[in-house]
Structure formats: structure tokens, C-alpha cells
Protein backbone atom coordinates (compact mmCIF):
# COMPACT_ATOMS: atom_id res chain seq x y z
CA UNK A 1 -8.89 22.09 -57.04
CA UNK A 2 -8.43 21.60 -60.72
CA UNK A 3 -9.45 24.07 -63.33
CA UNK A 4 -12.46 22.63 -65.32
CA UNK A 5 -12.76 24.12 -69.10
CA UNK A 6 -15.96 26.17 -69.73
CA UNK A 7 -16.76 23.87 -73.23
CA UNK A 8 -15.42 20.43 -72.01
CA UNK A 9 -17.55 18.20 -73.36
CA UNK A 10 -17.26 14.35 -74.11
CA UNK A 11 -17.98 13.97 -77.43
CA UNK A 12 -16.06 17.02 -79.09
CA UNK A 13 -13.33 15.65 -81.43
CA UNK A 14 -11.23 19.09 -81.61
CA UNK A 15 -9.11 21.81 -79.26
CA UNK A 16 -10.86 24.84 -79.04
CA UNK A 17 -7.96 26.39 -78.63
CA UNK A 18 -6.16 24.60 -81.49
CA UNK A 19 -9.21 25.53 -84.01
CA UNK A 20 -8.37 29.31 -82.89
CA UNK A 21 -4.31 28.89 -83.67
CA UNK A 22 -4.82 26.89 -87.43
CA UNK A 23 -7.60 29.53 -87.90
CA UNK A 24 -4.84 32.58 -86.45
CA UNK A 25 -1.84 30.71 -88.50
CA UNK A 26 -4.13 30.22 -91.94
CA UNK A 27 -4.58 34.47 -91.30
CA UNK A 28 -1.17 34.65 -91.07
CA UNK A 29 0.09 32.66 -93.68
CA UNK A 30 -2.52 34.15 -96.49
CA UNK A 31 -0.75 37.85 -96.12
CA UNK A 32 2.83 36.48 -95.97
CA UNK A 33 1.91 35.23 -99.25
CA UNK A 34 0.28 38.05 -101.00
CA UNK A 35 3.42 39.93 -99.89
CA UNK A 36 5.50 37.09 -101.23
CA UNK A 37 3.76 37.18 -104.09
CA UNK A 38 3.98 40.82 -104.79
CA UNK A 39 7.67 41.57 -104.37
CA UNK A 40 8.01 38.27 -106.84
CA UNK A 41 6.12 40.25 -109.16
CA UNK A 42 7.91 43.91 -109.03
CA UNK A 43 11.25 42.16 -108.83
CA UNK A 44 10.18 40.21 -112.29
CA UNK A 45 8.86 43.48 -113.97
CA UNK A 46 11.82 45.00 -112.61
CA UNK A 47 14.49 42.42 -113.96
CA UNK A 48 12.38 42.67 -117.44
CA UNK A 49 12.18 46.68 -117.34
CA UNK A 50 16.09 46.21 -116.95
CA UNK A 51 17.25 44.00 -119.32
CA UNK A 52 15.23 45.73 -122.03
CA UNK A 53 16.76 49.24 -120.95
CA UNK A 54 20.50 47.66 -121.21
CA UNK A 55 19.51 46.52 -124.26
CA UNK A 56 20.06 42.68 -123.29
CA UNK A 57 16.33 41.30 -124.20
CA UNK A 58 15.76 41.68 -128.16
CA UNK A 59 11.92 40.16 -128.89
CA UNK A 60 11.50 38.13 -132.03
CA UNK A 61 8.04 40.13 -132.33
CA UNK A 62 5.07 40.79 -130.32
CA UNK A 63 4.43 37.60 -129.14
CA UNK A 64 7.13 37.42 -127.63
CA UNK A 65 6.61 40.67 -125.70
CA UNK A 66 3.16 39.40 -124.96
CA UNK A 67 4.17 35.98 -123.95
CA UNK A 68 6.71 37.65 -121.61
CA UNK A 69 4.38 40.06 -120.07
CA UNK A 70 1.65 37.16 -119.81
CA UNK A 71 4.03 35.27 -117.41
CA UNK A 72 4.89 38.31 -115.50
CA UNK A 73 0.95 39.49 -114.92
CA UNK A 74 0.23 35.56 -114.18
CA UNK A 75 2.18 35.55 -111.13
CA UNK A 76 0.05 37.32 -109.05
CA UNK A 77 -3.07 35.73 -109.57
CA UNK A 78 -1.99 32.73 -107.80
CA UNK A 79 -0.67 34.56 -104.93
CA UNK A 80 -4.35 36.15 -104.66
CA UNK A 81 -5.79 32.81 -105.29
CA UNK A 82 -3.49 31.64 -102.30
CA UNK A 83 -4.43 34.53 -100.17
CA UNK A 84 -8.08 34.41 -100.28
CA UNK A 85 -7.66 30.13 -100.08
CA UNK A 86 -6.03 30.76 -96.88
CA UNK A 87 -8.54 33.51 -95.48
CA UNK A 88 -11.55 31.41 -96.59
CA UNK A 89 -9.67 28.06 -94.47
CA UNK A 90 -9.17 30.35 -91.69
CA UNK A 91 -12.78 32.37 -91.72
CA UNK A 92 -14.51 28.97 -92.61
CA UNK A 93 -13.09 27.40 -89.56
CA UNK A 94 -14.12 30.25 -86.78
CA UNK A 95 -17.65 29.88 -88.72
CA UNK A 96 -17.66 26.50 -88.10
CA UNK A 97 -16.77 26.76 -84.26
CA UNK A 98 -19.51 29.36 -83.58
CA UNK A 99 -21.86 26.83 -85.37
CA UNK A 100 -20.83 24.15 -83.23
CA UNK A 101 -20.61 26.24 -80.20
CA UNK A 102 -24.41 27.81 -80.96
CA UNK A 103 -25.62 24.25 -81.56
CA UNK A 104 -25.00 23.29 -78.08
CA UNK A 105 -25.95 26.00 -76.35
CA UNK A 106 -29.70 25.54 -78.13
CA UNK A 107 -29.61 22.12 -77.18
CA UNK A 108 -29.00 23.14 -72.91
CA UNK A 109 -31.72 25.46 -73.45
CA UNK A 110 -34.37 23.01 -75.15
């Protein structure tokens, strides 16, 4: 006797179970990022804070202090942009499935 799946149904184009693992994986992937992110940021503002205490970084003038701390704050914002990307992929996707999943079970009951 061969196990039948609970939502097997003919004309549904996607794994259930596949939906769940890019929707797990997309979770996953958005917080190794913001962590990736955020040691590429302290080790920048680390390598700055050091070269300008050993007296190897000599700014022209403030723009070039603000230029420099411009690309150092900048970094982060992607990674955040990245991060919430990757939780809205994941979050939209689980959405989707209970939409899809509600949809049918409405339709057995009508």
C-alpha cells in the first residue's frame, strides 16, 4: 500500500515541501548576511580607527574624512536591504502557500 500525500493534487505546479525549504533557506540566508554584513562593517571602522591612531591615514580636509566615513556607514545599508529582501522572499512565499492552500479548501467546501 503506497503512501498517498494529503495535498496531491493534479494541477499544482510546485513541491510543498520544496516551497517550505527555499522559504527555510531564504530565512537562512537573510541573517548570514546581516552578520556578514556587520563584521564587514566593524572590521572597516576598525582598520580606519587604526590607521588613523598609527598615524598612517593623513586627510586632505574634511571631505575626505566625510567621504571616508560615508563609505564605511554605506556598507550596512545594503546588508539590511539584503536581509529584509531575503525575509520578505521567504515570508512572501509561506503567504503565498497558505493562500493557495485556503483557496482549495473553500473550493471542497462550496
Amino acid at each position: 500500500m503506497s503512501k498517498v500525500q494529503r495535498n496531491a493534487f493534479a494541477a499544482t505546479y510546485f513541491s510543498r515541501d520544496v516551497v517550505l525549504k527555499i522559504a527555510r533557506y531564504a530565512d537562512l540566508a537573510a541573517w548570514v548576511v546581516i552578520v556578514v554584513y556587520a563584521v564587514d562593517f566593524l572590521l572597516a571602522a576598525l582598520v580606519l580607527s587604526l590607521q588613523y591612531l598609527r598615524g598612517l591615514y593623513r586627510p586632505m580636509g574634511p571631505t575626505d574624512v566625510l567621504t571616508n566615513a560615508l563609505f564605511i556607514l554605506e556598507r550596512p545599508f545594503r546588508g539590511v536591504v539584503y536581509f529584509f529582501a531575503l525575509q520578505a522572499i521567504g515570508k512572501a512565499q509561506l503567504i503565498l502557500l497558505d493562500v493557495e492552500d485556503n483557496t482549495r479548501r473553500g473550493a471542497r467546501r462550496s
